[in-house]
C-alpha atoms as a PDB file:
ATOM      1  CA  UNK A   1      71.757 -42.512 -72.506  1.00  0.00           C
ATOM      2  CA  UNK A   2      69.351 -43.683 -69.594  1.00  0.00           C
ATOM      3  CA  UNK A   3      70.895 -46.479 -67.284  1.00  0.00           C
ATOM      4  CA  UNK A   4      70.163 -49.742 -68.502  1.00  0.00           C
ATOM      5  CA  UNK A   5      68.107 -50.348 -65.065  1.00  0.00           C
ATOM      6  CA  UNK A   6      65.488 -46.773 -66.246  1.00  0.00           C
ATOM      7  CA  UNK A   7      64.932 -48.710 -69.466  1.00  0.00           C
ATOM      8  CA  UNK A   8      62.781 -51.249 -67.239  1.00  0.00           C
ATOM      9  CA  UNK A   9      59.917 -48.716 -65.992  1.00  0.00           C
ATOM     10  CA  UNK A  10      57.974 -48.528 -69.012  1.00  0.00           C
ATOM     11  CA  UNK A  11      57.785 -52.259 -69.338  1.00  0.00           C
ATOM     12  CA  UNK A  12      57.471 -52.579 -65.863  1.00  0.00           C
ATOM     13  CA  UNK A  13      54.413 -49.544 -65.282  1.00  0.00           C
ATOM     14  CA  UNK A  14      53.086 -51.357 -68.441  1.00  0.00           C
ATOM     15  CA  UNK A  15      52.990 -54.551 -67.119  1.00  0.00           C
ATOM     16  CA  UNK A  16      51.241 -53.688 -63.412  1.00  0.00           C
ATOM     17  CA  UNK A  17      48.952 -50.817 -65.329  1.00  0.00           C
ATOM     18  CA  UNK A  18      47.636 -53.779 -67.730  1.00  0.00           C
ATOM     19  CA  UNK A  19      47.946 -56.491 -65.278  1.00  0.00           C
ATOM     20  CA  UNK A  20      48.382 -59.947 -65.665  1.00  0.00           C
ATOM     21  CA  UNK A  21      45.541 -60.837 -67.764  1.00  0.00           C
ATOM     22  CA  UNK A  22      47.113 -58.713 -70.516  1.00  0.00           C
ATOM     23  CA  UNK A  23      50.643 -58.508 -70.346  1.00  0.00           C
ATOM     24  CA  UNK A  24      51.856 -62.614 -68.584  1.00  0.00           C
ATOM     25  CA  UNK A  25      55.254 -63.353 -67.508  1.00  0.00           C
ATOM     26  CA  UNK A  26      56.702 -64.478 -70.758  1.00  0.00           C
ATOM     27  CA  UNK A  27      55.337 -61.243 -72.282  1.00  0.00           C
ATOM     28  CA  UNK A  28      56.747 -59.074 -69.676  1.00  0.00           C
ATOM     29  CA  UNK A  29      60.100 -60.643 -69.845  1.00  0.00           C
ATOM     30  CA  UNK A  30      60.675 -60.161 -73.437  1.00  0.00           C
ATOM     31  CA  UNK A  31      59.183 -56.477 -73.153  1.00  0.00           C
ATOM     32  CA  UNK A  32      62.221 -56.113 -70.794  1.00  0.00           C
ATOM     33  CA  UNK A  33      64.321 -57.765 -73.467  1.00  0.00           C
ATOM     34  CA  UNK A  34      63.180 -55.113 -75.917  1.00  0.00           C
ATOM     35  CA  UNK A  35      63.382 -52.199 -73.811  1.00  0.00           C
ATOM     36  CA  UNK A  36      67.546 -52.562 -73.250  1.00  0.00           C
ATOM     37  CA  UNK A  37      67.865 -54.371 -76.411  1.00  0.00           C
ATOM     38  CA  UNK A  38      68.677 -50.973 -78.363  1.00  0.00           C
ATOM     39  CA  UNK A  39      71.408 -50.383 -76.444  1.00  0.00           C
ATOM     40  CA  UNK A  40      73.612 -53.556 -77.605  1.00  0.00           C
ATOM     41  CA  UNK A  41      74.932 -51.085 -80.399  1.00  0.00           C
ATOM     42  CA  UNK A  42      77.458 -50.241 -77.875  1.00  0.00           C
ATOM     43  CA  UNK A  43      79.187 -52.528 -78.528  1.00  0.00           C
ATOM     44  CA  UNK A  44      79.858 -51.079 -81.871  1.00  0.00           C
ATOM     45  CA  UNK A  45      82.285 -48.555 -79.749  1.00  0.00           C
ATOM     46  CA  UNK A  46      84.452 -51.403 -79.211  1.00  0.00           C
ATOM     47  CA  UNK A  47      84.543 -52.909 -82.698  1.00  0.00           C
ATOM     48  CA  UNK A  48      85.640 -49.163 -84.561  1.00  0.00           C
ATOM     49  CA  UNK A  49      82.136 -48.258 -85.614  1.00  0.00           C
ATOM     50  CA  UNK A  50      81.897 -44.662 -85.165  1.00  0.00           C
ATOM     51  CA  UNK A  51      79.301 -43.208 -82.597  1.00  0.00           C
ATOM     52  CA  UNK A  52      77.922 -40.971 -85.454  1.00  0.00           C
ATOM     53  CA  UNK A  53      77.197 -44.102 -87.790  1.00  0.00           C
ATOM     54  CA  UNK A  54      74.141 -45.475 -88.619  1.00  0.00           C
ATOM     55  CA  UNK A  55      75.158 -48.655 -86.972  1.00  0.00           C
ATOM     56  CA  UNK A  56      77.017 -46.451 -84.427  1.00  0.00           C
ATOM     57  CA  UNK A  57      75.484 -45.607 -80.531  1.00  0.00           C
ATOM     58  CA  UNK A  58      71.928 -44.774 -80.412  1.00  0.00           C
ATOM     59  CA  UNK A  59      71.625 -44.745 -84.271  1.00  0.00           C
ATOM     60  CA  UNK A  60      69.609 -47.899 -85.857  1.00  0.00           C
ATOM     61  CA  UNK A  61      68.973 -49.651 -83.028  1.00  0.00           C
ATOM     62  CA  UNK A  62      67.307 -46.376 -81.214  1.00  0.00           C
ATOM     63  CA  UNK A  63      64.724 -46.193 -84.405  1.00  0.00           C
ATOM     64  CA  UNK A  64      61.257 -46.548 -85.020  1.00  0.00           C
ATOM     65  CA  UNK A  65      61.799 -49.180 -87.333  1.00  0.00           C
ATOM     66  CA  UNK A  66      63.858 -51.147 -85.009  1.00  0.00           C
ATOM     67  CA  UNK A  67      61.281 -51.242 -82.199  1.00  0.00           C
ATOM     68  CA  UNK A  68      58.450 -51.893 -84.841  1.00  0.00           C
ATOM     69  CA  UNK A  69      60.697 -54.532 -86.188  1.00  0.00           C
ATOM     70  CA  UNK A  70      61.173 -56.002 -83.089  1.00  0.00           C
ATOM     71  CA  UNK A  71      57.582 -55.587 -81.867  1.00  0.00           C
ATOM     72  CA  UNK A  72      56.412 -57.544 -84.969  1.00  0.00           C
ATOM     73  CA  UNK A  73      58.880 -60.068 -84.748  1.00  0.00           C
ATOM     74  CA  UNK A  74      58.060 -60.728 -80.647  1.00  0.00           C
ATOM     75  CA  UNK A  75      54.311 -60.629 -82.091  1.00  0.00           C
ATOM     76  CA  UNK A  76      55.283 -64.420 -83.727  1.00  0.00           C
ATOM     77  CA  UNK A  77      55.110 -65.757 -80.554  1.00  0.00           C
ATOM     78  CA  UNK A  78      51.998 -64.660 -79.541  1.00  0.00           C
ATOM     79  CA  UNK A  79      50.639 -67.953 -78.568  1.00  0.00           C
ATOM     80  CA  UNK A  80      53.851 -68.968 -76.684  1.00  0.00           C
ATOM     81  CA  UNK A  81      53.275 -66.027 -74.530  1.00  0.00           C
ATOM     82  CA  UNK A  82      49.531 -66.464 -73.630  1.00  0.00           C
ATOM     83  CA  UNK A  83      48.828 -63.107 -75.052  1.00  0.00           C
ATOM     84  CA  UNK A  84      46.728 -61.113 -78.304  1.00  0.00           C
ATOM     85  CA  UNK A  85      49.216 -61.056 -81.278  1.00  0.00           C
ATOM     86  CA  UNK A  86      48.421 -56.943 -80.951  1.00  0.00           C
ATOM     87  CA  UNK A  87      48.660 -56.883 -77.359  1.00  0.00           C
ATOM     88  CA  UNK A  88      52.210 -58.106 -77.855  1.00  0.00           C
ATOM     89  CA  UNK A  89      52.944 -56.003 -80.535  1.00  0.00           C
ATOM     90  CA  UNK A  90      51.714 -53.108 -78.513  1.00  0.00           C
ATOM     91  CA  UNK A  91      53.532 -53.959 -75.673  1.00  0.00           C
ATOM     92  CA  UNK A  92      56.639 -54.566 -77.164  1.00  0.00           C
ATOM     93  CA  UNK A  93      56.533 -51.653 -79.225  1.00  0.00           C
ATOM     94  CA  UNK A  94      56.028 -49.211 -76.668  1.00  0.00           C
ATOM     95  CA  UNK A  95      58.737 -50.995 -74.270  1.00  0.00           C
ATOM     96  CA  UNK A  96      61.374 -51.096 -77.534  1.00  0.00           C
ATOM     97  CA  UNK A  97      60.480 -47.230 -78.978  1.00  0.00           C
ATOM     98  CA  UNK A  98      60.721 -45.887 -74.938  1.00  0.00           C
ATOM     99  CA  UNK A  99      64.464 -46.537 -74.882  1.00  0.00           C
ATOM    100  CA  UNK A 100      64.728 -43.792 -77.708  1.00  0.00           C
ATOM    101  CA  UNK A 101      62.806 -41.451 -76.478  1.00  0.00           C
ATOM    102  CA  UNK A 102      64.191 -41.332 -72.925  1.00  0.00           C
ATOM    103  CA  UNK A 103      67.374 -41.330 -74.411  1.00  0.00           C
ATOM    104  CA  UNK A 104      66.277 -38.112 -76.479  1.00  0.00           C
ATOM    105  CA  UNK A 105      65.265 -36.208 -73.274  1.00  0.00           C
ATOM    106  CA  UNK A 106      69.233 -36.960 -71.573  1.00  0.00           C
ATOM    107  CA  UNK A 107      71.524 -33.535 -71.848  1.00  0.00           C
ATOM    108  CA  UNK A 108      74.233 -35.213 -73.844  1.00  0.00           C
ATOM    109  CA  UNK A 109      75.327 -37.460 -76.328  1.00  0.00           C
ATOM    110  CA  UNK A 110      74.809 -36.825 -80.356  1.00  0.00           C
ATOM    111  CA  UNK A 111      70.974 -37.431 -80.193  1.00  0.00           C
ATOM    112  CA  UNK A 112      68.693 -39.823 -81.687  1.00  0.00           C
ATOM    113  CA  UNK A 113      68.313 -41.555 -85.206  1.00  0.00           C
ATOM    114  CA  UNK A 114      64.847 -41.987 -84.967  1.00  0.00           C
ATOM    115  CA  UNK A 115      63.783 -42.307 -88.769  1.00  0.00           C
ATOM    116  CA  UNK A 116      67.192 -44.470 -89.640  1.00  0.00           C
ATOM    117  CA  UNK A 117      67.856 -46.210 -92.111  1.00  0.00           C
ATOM    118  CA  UNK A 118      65.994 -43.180 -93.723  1.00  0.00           C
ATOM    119  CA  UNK A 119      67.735 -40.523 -92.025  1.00  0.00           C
ATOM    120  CA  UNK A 120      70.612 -40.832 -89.684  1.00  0.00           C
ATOM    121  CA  UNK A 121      69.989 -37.188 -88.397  1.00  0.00           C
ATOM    122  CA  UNK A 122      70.346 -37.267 -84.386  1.00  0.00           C
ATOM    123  CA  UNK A 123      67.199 -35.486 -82.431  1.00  0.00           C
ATOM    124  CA  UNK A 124      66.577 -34.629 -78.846  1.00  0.00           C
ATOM    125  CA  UNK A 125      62.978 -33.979 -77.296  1.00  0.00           C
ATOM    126  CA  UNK A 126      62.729 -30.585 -76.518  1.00  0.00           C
ATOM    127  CA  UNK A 127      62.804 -31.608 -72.708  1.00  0.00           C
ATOM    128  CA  UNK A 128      66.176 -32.779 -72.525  1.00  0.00           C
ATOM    129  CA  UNK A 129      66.004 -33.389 -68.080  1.00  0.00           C
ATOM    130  CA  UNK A 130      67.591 -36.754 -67.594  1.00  0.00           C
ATOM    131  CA  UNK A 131      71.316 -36.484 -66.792  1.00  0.00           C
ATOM    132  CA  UNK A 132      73.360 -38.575 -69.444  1.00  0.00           C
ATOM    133  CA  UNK A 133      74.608 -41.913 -67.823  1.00  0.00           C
ATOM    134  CA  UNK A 134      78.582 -42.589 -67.216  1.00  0.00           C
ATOM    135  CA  UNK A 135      79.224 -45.851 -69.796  1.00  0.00           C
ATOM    136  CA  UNK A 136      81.398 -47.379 -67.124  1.00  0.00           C
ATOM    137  CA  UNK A 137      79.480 -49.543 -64.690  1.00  0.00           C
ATOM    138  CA  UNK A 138      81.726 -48.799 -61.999  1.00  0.00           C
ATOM    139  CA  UNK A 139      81.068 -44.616 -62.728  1.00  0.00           C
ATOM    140  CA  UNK A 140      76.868 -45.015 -62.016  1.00  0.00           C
ATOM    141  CA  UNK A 141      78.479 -44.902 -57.776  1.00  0.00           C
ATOM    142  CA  UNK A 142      79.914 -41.730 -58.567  1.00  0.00           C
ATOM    143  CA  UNK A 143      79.072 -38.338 -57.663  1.00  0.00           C
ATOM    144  CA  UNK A 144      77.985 -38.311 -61.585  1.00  0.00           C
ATOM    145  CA  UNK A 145      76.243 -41.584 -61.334  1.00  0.00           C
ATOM    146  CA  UNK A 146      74.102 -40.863 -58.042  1.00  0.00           C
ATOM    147  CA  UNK A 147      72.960 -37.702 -59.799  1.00  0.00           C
ATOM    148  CA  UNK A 148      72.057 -39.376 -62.754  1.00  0.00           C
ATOM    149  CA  UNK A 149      69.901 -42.147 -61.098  1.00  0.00           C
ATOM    150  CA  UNK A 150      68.385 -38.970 -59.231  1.00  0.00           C
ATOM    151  CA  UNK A 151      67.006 -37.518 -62.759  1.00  0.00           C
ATOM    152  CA  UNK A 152      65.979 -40.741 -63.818  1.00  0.00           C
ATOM    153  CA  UNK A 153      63.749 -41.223 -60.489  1.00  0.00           C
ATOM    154  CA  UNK A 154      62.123 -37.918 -60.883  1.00  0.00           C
ATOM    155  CA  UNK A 155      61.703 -37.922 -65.043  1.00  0.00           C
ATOM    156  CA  UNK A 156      61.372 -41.898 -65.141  1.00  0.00           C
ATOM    157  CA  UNK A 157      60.645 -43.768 -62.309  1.00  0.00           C
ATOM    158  CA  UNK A 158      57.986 -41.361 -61.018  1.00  0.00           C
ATOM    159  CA  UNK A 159      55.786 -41.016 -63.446  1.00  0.00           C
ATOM    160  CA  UNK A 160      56.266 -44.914 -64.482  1.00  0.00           C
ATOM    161  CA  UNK A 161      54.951 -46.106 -60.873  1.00  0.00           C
ATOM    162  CA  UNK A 162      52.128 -43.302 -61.010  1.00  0.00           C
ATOM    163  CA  UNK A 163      50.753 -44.647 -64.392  1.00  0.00           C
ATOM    164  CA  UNK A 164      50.915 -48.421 -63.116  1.00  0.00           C
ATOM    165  CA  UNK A 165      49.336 -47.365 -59.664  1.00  0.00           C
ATOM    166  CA  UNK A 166      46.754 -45.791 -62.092  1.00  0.00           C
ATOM    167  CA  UNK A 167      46.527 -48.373 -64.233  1.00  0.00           C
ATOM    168  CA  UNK A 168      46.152 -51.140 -60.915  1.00  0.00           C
ATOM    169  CA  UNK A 169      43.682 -48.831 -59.069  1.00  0.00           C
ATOM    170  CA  UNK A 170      41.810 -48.976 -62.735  1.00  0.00           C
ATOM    171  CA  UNK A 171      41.386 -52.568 -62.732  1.00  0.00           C
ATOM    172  CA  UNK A 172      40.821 -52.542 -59.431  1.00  0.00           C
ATOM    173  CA  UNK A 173      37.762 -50.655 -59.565  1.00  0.00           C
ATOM    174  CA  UNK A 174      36.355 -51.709 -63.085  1.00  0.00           C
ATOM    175  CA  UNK A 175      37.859 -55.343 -63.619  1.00  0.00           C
ATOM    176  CA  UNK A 176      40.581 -56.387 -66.038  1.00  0.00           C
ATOM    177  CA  UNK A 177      41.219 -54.097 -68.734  1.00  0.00           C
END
């Protein structure tokens, strides 16, 4: 998996590519929410649920229907947030279903159940360049960790802040989007 701490650049280069008009605090705070929610099956290590289960690490919770589930869900609350019902959905969406796929492009782990509860077959993107992050917190200030949070700066963080510059410089020129 990606550190809990890369899961916040897509919600994050959202948010500053859309701006503030779009994508308010309260929406950018549960597009957080979404984008580490997936990775609370974790816990199921700890209660004797296998890693290969459906319900196991990076299987349900890492699906499409998850983060459309929880995109429509967050998309209730639309007016509470100041924002579009389908701006939310879209936001949340794309912040929920980005934890899977940057957890398909790490070099370890059994892969992604992308089409579960349909499928539990695991996948990986065919550009598999993040390092896989330790699980202990303590292990992301080792050796291992520092080059993992490398990775992630070059195949996550990078291009985040260049499409939220974008997105800024965007607005910036033409307006609010």
């Amino acid at each position: 998996m990606a550190t809990p701490i890369s899961h916040l650049a897509v919600p994050l280069a959202l948010t500053a590519a859309l701006g503030p008009d779009m994508v308010p605090p309260g929406l950018m705070a549960l597009a957080l929410a979404c984008a580490v929610l997936p990775d609370f099956d974790a816990l199921g290590l700890w209660l004797g649920i296998p890693y290969a289960h459906a319900f196991g690490h990076r299987g349900f919770t890492h699906s499409l229907l998850f983060s459309l589930a929880l995109a429509g869900a967050g998309s209730l609350f639309a007016p509470e947030l100041g924002a579009a019902p389908s701006i939310v959905f879209l936001v949340l969406l794309v912040s929920a279903a980005s934890h899977g796929l940057l957890d398909a492009m790490t070099n370890g782990g059994l892969g992604i159940a992308f089409f579960s509860p349909f499928s539990n077959r695991r996948y990986f993107l065919p550009w598999r360049v993040i390092e896989v992050s330790p699980l202990g917190l303590f292990e992301i200030f080792s050796w291992r960790g520092l080059r993992v949070l490398g990775s992630e700066a070059r195949y996550v963080w990078i291009p985040c802040v260049i499409f939220g510059l974008a997105g800024f410089a965007v607005r910036g020129l033409f307006g609010p989007i």
